[in-house]
N, C-alpha and C. Protein backbone atom coordinates (compact mmCIF):
# COMPACT_ATOMS: atom_id res chain seq x y z
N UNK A 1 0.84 -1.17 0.00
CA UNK A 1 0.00 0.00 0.00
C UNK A 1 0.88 1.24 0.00
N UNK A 2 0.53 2.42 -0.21
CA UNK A 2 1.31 3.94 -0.50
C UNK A 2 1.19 4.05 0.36
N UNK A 3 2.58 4.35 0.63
CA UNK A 3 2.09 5.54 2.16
C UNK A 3 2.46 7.39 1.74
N UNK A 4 2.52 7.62 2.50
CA UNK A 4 3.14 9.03 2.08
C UNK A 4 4.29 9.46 2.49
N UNK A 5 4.91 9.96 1.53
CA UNK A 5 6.30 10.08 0.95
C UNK A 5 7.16 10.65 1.72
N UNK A 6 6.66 11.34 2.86
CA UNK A 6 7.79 12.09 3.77
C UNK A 6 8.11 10.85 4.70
N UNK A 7 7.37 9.87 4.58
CA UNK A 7 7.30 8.51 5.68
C UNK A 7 9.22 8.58 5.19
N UNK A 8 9.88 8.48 6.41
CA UNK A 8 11.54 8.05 6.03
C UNK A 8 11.63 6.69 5.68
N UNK A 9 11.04 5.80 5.86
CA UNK A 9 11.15 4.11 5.66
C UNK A 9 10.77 3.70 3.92
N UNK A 10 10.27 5.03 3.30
CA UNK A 10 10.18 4.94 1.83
C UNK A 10 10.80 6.11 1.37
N UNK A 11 11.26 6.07 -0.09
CA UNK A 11 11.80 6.61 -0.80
C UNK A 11 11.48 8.31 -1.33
N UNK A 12 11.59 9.16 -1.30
CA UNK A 12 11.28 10.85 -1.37
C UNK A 12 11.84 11.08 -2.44
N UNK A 13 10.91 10.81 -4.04
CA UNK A 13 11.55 11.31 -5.09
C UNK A 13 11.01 12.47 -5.46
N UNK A 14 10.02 13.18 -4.91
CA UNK A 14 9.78 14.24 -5.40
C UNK A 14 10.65 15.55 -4.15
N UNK A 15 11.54 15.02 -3.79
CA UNK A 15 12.55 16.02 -3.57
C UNK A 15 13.83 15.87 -4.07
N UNK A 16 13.92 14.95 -5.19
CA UNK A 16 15.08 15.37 -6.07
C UNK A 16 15.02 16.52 -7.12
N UNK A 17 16.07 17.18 -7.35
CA UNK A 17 15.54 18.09 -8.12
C UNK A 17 16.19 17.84 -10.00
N UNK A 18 17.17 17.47 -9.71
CA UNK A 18 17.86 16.31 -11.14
C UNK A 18 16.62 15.73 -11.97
N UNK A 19 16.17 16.95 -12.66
CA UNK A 19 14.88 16.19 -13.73
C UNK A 19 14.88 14.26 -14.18
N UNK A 20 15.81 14.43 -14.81
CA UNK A 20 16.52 13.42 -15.09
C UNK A 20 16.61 11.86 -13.98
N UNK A 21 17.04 12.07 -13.11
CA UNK A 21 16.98 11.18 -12.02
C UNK A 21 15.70 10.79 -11.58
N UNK A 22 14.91 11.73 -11.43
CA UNK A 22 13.63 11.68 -11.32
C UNK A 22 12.94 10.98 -12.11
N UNK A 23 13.06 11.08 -13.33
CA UNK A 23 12.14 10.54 -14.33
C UNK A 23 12.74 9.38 -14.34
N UNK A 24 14.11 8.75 -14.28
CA UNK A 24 14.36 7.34 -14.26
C UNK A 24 13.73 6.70 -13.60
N UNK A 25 13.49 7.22 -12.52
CA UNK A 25 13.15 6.82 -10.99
C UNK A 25 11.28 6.41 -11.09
N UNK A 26 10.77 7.36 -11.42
CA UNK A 26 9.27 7.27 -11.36
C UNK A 26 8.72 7.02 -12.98
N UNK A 27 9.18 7.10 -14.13
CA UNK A 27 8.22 6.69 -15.00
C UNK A 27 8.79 5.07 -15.28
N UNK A 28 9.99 4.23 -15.14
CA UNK A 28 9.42 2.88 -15.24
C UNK A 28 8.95 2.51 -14.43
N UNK A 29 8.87 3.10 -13.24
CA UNK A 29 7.56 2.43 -12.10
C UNK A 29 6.84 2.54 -12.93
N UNK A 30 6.27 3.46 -13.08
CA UNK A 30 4.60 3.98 -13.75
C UNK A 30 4.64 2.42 -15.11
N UNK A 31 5.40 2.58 -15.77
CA UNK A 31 5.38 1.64 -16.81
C UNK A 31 5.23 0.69 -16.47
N UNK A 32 5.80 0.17 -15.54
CA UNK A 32 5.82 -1.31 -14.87
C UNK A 32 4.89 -1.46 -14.32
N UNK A 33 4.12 -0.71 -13.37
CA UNK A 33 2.43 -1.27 -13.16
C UNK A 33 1.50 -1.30 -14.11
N UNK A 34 1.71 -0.32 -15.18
CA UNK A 34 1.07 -0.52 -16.45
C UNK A 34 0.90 -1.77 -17.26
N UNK A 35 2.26 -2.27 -17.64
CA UNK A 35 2.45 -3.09 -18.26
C UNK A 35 1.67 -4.67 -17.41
N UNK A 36 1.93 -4.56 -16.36
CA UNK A 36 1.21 -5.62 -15.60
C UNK A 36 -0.07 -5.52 -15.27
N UNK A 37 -0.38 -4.54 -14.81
CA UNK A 37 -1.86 -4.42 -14.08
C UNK A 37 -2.74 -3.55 -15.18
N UNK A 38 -2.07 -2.91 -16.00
CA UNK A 38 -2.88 -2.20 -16.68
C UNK A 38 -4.15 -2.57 -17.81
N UNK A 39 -5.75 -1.97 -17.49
CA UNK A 39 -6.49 -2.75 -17.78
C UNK A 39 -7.48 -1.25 -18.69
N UNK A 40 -7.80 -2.23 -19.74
CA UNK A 40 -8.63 -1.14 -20.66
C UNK A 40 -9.85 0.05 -19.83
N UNK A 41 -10.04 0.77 -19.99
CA UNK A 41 -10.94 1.69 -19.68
C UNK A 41 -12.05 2.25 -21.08
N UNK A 42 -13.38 1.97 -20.43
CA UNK A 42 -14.39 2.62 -21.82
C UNK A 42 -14.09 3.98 -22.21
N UNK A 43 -14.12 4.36 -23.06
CA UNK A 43 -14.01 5.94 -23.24
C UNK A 43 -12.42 6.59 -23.16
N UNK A 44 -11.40 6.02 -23.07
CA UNK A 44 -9.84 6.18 -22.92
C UNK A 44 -9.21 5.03 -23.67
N UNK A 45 -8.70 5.54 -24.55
CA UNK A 45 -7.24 4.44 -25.24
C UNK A 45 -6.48 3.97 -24.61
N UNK A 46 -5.92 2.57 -24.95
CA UNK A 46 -4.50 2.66 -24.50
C UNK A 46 -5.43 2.01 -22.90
N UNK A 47 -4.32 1.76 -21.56
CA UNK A 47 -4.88 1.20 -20.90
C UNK A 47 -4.36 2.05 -19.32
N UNK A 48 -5.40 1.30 -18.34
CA UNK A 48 -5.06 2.50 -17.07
C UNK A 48 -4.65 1.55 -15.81
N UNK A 49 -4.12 2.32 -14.56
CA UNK A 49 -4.28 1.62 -13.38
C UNK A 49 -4.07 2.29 -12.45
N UNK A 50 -5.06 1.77 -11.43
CA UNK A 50 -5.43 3.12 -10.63
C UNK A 50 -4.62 2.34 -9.23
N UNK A 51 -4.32 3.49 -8.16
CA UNK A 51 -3.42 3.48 -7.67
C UNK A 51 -4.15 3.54 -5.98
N UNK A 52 -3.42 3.49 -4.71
CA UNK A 52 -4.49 3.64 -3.55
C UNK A 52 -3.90 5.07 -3.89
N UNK A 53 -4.81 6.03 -2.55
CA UNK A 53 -4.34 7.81 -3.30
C UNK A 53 -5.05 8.37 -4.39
N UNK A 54 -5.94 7.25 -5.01
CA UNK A 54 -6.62 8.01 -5.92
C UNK A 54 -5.91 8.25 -6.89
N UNK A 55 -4.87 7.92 -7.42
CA UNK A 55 -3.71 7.87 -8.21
C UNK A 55 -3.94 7.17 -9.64
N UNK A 56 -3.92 7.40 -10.66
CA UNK A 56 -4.28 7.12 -11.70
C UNK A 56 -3.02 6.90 -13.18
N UNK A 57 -2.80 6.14 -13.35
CA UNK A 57 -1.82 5.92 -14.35
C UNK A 57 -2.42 5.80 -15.75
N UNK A 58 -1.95 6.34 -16.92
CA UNK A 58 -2.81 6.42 -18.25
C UNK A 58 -1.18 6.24 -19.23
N UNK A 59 -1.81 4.96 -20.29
CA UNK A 59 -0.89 4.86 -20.96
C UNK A 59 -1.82 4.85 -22.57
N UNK A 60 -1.18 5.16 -23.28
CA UNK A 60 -1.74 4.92 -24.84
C UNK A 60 -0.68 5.32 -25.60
N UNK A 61 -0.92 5.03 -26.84
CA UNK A 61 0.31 4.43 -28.35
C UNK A 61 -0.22 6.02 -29.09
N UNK A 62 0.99 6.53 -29.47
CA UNK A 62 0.73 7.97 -30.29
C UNK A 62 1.86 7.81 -31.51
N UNK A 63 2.51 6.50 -31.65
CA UNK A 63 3.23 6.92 -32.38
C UNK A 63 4.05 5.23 -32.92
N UNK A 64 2.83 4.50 -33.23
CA UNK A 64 2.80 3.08 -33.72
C UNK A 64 3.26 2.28 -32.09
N UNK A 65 4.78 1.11 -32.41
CA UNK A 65 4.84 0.18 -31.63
C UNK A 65 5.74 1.31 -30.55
N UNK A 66 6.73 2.26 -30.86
CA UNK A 66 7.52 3.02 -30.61
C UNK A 66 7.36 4.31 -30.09
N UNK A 67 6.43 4.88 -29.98
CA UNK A 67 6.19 5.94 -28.97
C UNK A 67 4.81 6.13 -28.29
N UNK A 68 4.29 6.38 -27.00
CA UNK A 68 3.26 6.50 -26.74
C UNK A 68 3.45 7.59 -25.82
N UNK A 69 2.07 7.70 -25.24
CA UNK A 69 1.86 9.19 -24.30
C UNK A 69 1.39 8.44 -22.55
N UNK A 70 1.88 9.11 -21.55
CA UNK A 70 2.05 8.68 -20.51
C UNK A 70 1.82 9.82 -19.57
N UNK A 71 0.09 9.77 -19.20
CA UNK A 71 -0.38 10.33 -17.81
C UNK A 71 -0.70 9.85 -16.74
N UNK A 72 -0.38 11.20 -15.68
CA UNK A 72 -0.68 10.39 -14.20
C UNK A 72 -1.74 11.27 -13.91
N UNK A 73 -2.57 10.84 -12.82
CA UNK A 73 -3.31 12.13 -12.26
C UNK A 73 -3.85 11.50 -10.99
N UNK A 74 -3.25 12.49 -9.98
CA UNK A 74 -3.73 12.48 -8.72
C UNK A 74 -4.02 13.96 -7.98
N UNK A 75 -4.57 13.50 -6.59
CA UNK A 75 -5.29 14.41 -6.18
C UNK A 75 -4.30 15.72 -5.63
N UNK A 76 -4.88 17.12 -6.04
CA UNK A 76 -4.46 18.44 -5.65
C UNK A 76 -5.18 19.09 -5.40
N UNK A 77 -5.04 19.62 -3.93
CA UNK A 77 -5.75 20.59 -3.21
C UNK A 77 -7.39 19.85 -3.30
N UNK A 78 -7.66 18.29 -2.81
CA UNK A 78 -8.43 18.06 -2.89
C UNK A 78 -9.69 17.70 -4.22
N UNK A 79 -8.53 18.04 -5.58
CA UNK A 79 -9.38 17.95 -6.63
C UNK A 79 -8.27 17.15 -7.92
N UNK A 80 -9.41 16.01 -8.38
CA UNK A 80 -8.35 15.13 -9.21
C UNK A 80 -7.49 16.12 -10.78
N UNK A 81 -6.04 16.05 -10.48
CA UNK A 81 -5.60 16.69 -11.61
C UNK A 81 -4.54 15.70 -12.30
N UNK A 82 -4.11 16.19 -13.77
CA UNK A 82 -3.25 15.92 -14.49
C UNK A 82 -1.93 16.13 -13.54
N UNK A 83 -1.41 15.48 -13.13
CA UNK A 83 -0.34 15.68 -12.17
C UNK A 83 1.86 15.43 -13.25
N UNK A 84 1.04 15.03 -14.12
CA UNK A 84 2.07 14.20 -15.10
C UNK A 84 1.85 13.82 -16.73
N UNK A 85 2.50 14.62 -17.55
CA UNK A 85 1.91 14.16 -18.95
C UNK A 85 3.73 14.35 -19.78
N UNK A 86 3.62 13.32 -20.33
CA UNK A 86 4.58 12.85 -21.29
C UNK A 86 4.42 12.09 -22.43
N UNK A 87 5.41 12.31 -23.65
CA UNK A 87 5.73 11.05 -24.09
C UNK A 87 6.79 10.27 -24.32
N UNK A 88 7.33 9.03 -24.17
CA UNK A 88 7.75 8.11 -24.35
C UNK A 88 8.25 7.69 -25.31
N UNK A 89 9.26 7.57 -26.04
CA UNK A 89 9.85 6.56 -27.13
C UNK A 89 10.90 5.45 -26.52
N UNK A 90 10.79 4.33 -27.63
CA UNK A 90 12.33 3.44 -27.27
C UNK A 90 13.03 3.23 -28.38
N UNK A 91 12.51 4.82 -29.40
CA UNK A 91 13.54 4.95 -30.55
C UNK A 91 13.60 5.68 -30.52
N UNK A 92 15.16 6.49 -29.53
CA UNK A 92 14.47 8.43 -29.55
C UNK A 92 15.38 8.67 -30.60
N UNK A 93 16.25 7.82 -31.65
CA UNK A 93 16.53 8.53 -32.82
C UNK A 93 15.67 8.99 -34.10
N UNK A 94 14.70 8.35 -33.84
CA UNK A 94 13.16 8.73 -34.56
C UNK A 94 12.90 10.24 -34.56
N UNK A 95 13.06 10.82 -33.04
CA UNK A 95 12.03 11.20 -33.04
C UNK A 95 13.04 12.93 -32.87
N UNK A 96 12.41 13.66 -32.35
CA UNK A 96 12.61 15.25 -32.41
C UNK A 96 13.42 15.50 -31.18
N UNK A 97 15.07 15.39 -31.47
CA UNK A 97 16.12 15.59 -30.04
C UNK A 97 15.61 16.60 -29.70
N UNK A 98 15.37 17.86 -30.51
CA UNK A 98 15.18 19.06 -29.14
C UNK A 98 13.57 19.07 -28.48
N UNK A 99 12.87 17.94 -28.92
CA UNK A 99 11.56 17.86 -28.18
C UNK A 99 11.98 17.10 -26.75
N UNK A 100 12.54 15.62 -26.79
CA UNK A 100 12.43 14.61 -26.05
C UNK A 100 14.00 14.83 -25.58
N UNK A 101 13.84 15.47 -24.57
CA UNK A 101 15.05 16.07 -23.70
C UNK A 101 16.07 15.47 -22.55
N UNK A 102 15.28 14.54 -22.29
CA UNK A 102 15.17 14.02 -21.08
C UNK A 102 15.53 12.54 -21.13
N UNK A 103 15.90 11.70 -20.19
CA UNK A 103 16.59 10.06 -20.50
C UNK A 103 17.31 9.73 -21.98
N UNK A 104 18.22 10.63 -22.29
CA UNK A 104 19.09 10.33 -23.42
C UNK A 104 17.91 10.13 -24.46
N UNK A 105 16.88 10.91 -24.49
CA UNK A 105 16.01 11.84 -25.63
C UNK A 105 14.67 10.42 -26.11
N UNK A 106 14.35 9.40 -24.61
CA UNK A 106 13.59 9.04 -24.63
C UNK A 106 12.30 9.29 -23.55
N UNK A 107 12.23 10.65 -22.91
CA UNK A 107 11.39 10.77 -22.58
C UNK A 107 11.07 12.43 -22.65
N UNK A 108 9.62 13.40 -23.40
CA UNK A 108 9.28 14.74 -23.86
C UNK A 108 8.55 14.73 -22.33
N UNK A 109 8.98 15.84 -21.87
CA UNK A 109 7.94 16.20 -20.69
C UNK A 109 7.04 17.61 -21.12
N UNK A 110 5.46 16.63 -20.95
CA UNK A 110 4.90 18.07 -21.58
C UNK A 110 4.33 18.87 -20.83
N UNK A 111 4.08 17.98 -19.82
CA UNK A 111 3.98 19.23 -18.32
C UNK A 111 4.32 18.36 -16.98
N UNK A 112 4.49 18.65 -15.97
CA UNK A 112 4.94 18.15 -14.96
C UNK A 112 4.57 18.83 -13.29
N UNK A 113 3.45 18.43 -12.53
CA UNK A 113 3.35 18.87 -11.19
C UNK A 113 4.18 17.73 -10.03
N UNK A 114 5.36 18.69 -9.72
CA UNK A 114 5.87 17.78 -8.95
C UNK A 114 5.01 17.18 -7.57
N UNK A 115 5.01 15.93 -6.53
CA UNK A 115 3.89 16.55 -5.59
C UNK A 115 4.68 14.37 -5.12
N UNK A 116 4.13 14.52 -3.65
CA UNK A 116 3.70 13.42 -2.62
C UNK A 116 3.66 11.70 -4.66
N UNK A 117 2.62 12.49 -4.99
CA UNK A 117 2.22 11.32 -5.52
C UNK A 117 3.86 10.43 -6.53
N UNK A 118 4.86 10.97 -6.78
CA UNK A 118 6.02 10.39 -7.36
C UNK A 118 6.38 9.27 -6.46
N UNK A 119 6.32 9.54 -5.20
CA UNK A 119 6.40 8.79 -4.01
C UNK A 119 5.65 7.65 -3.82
N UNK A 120 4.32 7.43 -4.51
CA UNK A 120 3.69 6.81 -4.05
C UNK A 120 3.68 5.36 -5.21
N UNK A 121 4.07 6.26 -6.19
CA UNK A 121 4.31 5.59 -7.40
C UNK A 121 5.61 4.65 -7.31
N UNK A 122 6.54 5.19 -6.88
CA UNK A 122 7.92 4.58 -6.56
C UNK A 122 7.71 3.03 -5.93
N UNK A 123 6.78 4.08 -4.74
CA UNK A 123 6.59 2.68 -3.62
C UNK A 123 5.83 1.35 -4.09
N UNK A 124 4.81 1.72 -4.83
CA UNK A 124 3.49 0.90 -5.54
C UNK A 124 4.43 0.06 -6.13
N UNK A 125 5.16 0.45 -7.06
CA UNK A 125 6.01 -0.27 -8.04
C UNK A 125 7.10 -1.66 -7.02
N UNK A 126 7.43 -1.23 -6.08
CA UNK A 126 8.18 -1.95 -5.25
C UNK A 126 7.47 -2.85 -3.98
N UNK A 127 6.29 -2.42 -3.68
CA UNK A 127 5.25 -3.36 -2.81
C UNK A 127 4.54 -4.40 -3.96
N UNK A 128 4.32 -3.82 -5.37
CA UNK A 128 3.59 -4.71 -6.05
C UNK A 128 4.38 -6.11 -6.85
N UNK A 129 6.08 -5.60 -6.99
CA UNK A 129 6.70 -6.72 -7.95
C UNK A 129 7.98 -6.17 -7.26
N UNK A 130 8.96 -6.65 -6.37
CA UNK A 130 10.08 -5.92 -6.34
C UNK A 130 11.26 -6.88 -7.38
N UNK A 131 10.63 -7.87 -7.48
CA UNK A 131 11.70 -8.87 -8.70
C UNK A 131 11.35 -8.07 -10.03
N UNK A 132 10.12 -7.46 -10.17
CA UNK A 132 9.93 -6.93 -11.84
C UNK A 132 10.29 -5.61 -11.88
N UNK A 133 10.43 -5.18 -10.79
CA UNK A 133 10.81 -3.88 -10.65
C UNK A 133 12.40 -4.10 -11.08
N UNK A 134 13.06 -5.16 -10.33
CA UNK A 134 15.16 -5.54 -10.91
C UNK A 134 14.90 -5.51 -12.61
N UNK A 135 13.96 -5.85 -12.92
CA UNK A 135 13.78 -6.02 -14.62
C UNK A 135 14.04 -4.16 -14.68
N UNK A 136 13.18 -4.24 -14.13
CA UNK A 136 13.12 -2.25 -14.86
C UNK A 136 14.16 -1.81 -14.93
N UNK A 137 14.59 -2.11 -13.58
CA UNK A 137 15.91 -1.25 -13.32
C UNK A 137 17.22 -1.35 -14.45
N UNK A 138 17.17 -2.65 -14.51
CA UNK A 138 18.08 -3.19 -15.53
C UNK A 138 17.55 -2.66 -16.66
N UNK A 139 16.09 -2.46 -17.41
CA UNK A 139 16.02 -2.34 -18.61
C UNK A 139 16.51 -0.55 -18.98
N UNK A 140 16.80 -0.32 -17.49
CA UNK A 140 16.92 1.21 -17.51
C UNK A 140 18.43 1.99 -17.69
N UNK A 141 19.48 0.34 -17.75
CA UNK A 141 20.82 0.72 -17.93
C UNK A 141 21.11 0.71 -19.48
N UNK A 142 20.09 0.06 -20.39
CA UNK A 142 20.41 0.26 -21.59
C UNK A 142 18.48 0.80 -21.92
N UNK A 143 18.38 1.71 -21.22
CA UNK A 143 17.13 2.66 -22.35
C UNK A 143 18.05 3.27 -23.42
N UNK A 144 18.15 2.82 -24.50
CA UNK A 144 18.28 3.62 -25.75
C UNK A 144 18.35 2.70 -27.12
């Protein structure tokens, strides 16, 4: 279960400030519950998984097998928001270097509220699979 992120016994990624580190850190979580738990939704492409926190993960394909778009949205100031919107490639020579800035130009950040919920995501990812999570990690020494 999430707890919240100032808890010291879990991980505080939304006080790194290294864009970069960050996004290693919290979008293959996000991917990795996706890829496992993630389950179609009526009315939304692409597939979702919702999180305790009210936490919401959104994945869908914008760009064939090779790039898709990747939202989060959890709660602010009591009201559900876009907390996280990106996209994703695992061919960022495809795609537009000065767009996709970020993880050696496989990940475009198109907006970003930093907040508690990176934290919760981190954790989810590591209470739900911590053996599939070593996959991530590893798949994260050769993202490119």
């Amino acid at each position: 279960m999430a707890v919240n992120g100032s808890d010291r016994r879990h991980p505080t990624i939304n006080k790194i400030r290294d864009r970069d580190l960050a996004l290693r850190a919290f979008v293959p979580c996000a991917l990795w519950i996706l890829k496992t738990e993630g389950i179609g939704e009526a009315g939304h492409p692409g597939s979702c998984a919702r999180l305790p926190g009210n936490i919401i993960l959104r994945f869908s394909c914008i760009g064939g097998d090779h790039c898709f778009a990747l939202s989060i949205y959890a709660n602010v100031k009591g009201h559900q928001k876009k907390v996280f919107s990106s996209k994703v490639t695992s061919m960022p020579k495809r795609w537009d270097s000065n767009a996709y800035q970020n993880c050696e130009g496989c990940v475009q950040v198109v907006s970003w509220r930093r907040g508690e919920w990176e934290n919760d995501v981190l954790v989810e990812c590591f209470d739900r699979d911590p053996e599939g999570l070593l996959e991530v990690l590893d798949q994260l020494v050769t993202l490119h």
